[in-house]
Protein backbone atom coordinates (compact mmCIF):
# COMPACT_ATOMS: atom_id res chain seq x y z
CA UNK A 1 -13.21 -14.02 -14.53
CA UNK A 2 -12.64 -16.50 -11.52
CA UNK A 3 -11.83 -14.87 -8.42
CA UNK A 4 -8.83 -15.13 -6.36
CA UNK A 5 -6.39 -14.47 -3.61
CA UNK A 6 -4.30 -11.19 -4.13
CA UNK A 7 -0.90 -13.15 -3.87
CA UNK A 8 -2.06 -14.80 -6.88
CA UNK A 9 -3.03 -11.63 -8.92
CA UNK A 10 0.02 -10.40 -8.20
CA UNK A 11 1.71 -13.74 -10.00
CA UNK A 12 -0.07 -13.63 -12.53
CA UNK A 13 0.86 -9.45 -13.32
CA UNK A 14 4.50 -10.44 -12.28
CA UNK A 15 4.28 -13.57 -15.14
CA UNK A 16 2.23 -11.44 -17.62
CA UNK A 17 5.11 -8.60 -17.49
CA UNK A 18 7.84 -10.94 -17.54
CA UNK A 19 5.94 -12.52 -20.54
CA UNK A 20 5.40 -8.96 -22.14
CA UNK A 21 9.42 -8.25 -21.73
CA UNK A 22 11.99 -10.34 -21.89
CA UNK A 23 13.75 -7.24 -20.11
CA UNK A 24 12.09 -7.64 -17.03
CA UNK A 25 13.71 -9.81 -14.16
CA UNK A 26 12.77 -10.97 -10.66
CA UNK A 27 14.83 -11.07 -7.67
CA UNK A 28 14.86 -10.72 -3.71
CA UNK A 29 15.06 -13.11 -0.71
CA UNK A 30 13.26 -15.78 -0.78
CA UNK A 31 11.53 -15.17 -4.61
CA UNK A 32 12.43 -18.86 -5.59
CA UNK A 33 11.82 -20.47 -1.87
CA UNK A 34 8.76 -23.15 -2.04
CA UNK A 35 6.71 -20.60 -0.20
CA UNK A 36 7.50 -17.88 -2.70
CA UNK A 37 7.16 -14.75 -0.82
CA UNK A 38 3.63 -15.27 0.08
CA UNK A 39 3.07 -17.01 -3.19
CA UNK A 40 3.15 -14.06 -4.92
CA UNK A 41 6.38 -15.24 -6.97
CA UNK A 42 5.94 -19.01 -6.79
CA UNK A 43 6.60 -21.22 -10.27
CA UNK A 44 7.77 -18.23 -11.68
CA UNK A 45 11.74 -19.43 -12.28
CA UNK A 46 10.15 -22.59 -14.11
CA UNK A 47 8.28 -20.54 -16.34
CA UNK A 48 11.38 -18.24 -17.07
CA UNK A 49 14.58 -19.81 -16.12
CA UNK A 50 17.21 -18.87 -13.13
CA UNK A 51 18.59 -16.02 -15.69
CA UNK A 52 15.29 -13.91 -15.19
CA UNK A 53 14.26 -14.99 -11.74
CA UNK A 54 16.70 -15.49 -9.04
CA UNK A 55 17.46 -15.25 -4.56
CA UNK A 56 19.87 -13.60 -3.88
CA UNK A 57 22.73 -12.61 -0.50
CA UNK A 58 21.36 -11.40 2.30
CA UNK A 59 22.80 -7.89 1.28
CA UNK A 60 19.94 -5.38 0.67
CA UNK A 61 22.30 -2.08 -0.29
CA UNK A 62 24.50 -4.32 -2.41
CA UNK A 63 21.31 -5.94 -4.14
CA UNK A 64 19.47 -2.80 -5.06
CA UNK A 65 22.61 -1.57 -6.68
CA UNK A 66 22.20 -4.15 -8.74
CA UNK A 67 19.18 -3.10 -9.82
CA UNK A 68 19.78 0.32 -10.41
CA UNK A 69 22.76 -0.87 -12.63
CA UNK A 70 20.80 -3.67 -14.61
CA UNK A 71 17.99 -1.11 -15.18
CA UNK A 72 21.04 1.22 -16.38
CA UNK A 73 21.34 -1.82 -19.01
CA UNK A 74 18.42 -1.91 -20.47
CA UNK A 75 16.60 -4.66 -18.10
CA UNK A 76 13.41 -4.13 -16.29
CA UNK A 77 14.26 -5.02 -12.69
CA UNK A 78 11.62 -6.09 -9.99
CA UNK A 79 13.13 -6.59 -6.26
CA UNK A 80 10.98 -8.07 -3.18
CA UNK A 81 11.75 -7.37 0.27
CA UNK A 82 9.74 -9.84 2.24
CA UNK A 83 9.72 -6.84 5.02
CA UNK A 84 10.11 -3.54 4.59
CA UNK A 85 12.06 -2.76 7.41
CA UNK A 86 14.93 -4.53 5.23
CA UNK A 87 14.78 -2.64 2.67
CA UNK A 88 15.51 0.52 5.38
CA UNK A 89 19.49 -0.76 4.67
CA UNK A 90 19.13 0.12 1.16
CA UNK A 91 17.96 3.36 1.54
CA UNK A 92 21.05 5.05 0.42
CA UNK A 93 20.77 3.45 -2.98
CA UNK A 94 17.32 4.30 -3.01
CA UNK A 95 16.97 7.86 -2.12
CA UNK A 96 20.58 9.04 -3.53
CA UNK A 97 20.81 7.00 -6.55
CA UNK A 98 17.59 5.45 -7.73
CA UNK A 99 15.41 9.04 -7.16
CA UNK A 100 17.79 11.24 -8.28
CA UNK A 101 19.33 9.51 -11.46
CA UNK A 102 17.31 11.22 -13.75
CA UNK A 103 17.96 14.38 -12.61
CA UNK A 104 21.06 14.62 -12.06
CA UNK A 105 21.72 13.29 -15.78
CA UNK A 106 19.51 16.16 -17.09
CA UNK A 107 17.04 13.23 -18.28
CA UNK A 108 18.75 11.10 -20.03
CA UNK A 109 19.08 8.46 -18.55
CA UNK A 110 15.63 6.42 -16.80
CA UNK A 111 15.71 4.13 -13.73
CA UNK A 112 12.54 1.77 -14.20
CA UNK A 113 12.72 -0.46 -11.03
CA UNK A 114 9.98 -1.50 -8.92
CA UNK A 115 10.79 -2.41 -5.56
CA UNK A 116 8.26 -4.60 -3.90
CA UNK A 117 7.79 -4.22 0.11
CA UNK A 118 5.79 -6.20 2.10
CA UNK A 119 4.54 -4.34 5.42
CA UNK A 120 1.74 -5.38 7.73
CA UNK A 121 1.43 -6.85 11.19
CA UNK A 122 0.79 -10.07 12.83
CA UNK A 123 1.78 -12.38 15.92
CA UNK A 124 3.61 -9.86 17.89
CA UNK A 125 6.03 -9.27 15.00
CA UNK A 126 6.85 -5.78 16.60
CA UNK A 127 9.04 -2.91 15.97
CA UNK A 128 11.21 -3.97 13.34
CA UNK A 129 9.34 -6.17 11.58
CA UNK A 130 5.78 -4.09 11.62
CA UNK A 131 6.53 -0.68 10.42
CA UNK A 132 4.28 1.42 7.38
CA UNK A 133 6.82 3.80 6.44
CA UNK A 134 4.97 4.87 3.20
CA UNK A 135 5.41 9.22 4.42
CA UNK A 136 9.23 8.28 4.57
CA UNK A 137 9.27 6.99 0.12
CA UNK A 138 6.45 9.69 -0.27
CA UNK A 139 9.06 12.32 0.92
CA UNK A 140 11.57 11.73 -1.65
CA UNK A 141 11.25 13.57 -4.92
CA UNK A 142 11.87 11.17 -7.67
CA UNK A 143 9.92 8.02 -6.44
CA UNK A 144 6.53 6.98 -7.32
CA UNK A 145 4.94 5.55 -4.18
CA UNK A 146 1.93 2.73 -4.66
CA UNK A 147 -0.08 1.08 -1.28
CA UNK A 148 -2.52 -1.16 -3.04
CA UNK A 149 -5.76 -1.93 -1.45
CA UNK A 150 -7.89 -3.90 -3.23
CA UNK A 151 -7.36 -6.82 -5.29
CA UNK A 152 -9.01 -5.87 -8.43
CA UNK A 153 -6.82 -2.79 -8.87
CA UNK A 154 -3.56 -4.85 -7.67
CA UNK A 155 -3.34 -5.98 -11.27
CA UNK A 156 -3.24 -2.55 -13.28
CA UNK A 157 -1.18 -0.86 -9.97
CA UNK A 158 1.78 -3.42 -10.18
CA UNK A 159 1.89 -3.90 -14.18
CA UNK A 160 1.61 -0.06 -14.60
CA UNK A 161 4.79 0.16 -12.00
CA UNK A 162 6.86 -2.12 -13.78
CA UNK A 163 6.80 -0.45 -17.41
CA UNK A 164 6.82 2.81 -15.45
CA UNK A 165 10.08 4.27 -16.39
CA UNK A 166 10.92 5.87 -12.73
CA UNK A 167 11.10 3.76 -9.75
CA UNK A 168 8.08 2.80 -8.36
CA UNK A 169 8.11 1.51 -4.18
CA UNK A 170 5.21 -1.13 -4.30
CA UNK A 171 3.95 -1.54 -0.64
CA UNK A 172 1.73 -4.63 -0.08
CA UNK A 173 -0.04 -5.20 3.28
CA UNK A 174 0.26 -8.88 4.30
CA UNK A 175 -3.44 -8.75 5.62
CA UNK A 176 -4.16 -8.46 2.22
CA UNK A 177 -2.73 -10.96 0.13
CA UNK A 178 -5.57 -13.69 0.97
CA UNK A 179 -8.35 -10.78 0.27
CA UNK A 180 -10.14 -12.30 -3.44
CA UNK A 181 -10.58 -10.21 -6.34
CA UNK A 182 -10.64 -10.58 -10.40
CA UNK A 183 -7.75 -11.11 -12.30
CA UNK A 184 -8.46 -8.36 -15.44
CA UNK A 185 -8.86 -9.46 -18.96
CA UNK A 186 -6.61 -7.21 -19.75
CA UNK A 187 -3.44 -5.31 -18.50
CA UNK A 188 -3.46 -1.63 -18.21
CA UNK A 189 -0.14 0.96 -17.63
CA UNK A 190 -0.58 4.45 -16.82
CA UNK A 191 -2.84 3.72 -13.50
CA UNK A 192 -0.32 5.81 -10.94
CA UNK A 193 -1.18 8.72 -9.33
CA UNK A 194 -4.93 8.19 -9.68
CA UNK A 195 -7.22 7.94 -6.51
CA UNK A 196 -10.64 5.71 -6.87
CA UNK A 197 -13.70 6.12 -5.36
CA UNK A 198 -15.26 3.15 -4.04
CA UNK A 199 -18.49 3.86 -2.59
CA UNK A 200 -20.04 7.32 -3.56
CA UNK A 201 -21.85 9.02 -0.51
CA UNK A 202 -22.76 12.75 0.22
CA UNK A 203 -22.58 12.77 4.17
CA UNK A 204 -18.92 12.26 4.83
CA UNK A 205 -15.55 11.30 2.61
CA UNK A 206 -13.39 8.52 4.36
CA UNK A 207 -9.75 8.47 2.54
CA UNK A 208 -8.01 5.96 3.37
CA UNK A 209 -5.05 3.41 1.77
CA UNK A 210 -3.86 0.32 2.18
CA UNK A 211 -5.05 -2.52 4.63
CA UNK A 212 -7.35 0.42 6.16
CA UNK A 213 -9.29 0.56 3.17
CA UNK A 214 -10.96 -2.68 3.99
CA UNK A 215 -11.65 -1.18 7.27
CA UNK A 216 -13.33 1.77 6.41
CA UNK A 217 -15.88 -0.12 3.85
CA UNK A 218 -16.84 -2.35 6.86
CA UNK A 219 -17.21 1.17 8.70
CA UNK A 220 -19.29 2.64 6.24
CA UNK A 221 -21.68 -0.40 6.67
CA UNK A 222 -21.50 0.26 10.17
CA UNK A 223 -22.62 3.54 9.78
CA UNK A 224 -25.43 3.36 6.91
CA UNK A 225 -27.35 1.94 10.24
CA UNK A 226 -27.33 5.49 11.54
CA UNK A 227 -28.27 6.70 8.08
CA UNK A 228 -24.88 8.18 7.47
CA UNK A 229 -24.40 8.01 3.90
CA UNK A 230 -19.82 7.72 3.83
CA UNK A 231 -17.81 8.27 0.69
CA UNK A 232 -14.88 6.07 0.48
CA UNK A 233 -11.89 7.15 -1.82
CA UNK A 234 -8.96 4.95 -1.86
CA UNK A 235 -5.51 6.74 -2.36
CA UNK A 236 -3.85 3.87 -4.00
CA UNK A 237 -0.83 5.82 -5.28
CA UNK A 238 0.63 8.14 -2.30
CA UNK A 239 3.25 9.77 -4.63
CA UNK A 240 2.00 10.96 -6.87
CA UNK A 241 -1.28 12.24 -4.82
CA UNK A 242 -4.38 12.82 -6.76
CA UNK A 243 -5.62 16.07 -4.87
CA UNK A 244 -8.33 16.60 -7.17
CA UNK A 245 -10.37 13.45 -6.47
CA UNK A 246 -9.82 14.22 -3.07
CA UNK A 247 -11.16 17.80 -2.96
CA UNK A 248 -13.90 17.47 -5.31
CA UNK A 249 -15.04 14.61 -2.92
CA UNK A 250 -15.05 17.17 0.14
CA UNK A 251 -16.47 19.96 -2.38
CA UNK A 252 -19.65 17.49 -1.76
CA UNK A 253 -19.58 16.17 1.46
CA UNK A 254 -17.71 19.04 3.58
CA UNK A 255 -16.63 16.38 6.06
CA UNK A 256 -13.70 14.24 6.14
CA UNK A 257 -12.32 11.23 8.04
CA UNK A 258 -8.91 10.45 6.80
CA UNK A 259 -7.60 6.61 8.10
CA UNK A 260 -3.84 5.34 7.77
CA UNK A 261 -1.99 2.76 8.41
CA UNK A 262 1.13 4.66 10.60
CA UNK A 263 1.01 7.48 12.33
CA UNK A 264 -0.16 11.19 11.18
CA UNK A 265 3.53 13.07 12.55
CA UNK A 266 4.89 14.15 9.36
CA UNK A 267 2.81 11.50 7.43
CA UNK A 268 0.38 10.98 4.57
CA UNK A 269 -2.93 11.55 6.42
CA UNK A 270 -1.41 15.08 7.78
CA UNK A 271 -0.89 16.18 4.30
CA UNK A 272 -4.51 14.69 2.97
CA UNK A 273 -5.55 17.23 5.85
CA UNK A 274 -3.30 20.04 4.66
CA UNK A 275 -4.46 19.58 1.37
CA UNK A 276 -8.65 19.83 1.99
CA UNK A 277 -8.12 22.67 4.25
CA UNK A 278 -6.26 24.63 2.22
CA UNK A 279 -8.65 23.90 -0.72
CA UNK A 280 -11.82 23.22 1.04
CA UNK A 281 -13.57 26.47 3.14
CA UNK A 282 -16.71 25.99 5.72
CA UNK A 283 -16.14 22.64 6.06
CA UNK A 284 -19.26 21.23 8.62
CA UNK A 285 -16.67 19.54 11.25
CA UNK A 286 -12.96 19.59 12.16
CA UNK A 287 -10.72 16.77 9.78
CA UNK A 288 -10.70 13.57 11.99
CA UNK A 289 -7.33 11.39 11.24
CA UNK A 290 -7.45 7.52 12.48
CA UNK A 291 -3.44 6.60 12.96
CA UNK A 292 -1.20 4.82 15.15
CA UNK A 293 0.40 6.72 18.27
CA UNK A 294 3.36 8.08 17.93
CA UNK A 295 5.67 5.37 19.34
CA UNK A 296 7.17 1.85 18.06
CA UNK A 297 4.40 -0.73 17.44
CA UNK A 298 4.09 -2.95 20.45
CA UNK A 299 4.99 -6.81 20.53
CA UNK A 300 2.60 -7.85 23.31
CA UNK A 301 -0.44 -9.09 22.38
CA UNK A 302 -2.11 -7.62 25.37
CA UNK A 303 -0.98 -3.83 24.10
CA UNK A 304 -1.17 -4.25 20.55
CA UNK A 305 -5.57 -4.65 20.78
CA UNK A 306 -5.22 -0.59 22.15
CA UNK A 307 -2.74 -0.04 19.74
CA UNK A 308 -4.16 -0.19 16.08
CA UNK A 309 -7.54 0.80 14.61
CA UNK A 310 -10.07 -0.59 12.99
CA UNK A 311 -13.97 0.10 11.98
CA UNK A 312 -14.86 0.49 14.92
CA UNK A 313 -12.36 3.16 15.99
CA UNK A 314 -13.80 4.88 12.22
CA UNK A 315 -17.13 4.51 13.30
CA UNK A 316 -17.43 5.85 16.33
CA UNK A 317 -15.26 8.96 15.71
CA UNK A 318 -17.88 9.67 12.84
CA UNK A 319 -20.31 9.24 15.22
CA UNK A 320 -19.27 11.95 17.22
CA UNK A 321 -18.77 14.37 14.09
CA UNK A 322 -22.59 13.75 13.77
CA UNK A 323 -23.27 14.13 17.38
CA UNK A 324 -24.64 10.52 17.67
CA UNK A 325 -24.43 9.49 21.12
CA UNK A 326 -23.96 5.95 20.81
CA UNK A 327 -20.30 3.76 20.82
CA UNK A 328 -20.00 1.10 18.82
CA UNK A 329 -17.83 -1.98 20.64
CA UNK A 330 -15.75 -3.86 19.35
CA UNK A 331 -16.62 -7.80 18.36
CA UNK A 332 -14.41 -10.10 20.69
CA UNK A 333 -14.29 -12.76 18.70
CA UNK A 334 -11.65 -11.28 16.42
CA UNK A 335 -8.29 -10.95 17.32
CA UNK A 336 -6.39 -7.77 16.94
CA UNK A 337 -3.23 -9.40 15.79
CA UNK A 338 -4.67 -11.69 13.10
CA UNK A 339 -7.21 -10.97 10.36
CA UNK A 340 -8.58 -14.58 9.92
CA UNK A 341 -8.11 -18.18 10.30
CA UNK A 342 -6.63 -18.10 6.77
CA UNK A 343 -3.21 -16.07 8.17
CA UNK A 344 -0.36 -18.47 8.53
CA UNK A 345 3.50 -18.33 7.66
CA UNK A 346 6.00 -18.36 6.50
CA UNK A 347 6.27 -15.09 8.84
């Protein structure tokens, strides 16, 4: 299997479903532009015709009604918001009708639409255009919530949300579309609501999803220096939450680090805590949680490098659960706003 970027995994599970079904259709801004949503969706309408993929009006309330009603009608919709901080003006269609459809009709009636999000941060994009509001979808009975980290799992994650008959919120971190995995031989469904452990360790568990995934395996190499040996268990779906990998990781280790992407007020990594302490007794050291402050994310380049975390902020707090008197710094050379030379537009 040749490796390569995420955005093109993604394709290829978007083409392989669309391949699989002739129910399933793709739509949002930008799908058919020449950049193609960060080339996750590009050549796609040549391979299966304006009927199945398709832009749309700037209208995201109106557009995910749509989707709600096609998938009423038999199709297999899949929406993209190039931000998710659009998709905030569909919410009402989301949380009152999409969630709750199944419910309310006793069953009978399924609402299998996957609703793509792009999140992430870069070049002072700010508060409206750099929010992780995964706790807000995670809240909401009724929707399956996925934050993909890695790209070899992006594959199984996305196909198993499309044939998923609920509606499944798909969160992608921008930093992570250029990271290169394996595209899988072969397809699997039924891959929500399953944690995955990474790297097995015995000294400390580091849970962590999304883009801060990648941040705490770089930590955990940071770390094996001190002869700290860190488990690293990747949430991947957030709703629903595999407890059990969690606490039978902490059942070994006792210690836990818990890293997210937005801030722990009401959020994911304050209910990972809730969950170990109320399941986990004589744990060796109080539950560190890396998050954002509580506050908009900054535009300024100059505030945003005290802002977010990285393995460096992971390390050193596990340092000081071991009582290691030592502080990592920070390299210089990389910039807090951009992951690599790779990043570049269309946003």
């Amino acid at each position: 299997m040749t490796k390569i970027p995420m955005s093109e995994i993604i394709n290829k599970t978007i083409s392989c479903a669309m391949h699989d079904s002739e129910k399933v259709i793709c739509f949002g801004l930008g799908v058919t532009d020449p950049k193609g949503i960060f080339g996750t969706t590009l050549n796609l309408e040549k391979k299966y015709g304006s009927n199945r993929v398709f832009d749309v009006p700037a209208s995201e309330n109106a557009l995910t009604g749509f989707a709600i009603g096609a998938s009423l009608n038999s199709s297999i919709p899949i929406l993209t918001h190039q931000r998710l901080d659009f998709a905030l003006l569909s919410l009402d269609q989301i949380i009152n009708s999409a969630a709750k459809w199944l419910y309310m009709f006793g069953g009978q009636f399924n609402v299998p639409i996957t609703i793509r999000m792009i999140i992430g941060r870069g070049w002072g994009q700010g508060p409206t255009h750099s929010q992780n509001l995964h706790s807000v979808f995670s809240h909401i009975p009724g929707l399956k919530v996925v934050s993909a980290s890695m790209p070899d799992d992006v594959a199984n994650l996305l196909y198993s949300s499309i044939f998923d008959p609920n509606p499944v919120i798909f969160l992608e971190h921008r930093w992570l579309h250029n990271s290169i995995g394996k595209f899988p031989n072969k397809l699997k469904k039924n891959e929500l609501g399953k944690c995955k452990i990474l790297k097995k360790g015995k000294d400390i568990t580091l849970i962590s999803l999304s883009y801060m995934t990648l941040e705490c395996i770089e930590a955990a190499k940071i770390l094996n220096k001190f002869k700290i040996d860190a488990e690293i268990v990747d949430l991947r779906t957030i709703s629903p939450l595999d407890q059990t990998t969690i606490i039978n990781s902490l059942k070994k280790t006792r210690r836990a680090l818990v890293a997210d992407t937005s801030n722990s007020f009401c959020g994911i990594s304050s209910t990972v805590t809730s969950i170990i302490y109320q399941n986990i007794k004589n744990l060796k050291n109080k539950i560190e949680i890396v998050s954002l402050p509580f506050c908009p994310e900054p535009t300024s380049h100059q505030l945003v490098k005290y802002f977010y975390n990285d393995r460096y902020t992971i390390a050193n707090k596990v340092l000081k659960m071991f009582k290691i008197n030592k502080k990592i710094n920070r390299d210089k050379s990389i910039k807090p706003d951009v992951p690599g030379s790779w990043f570049n537009g269309p946003f």
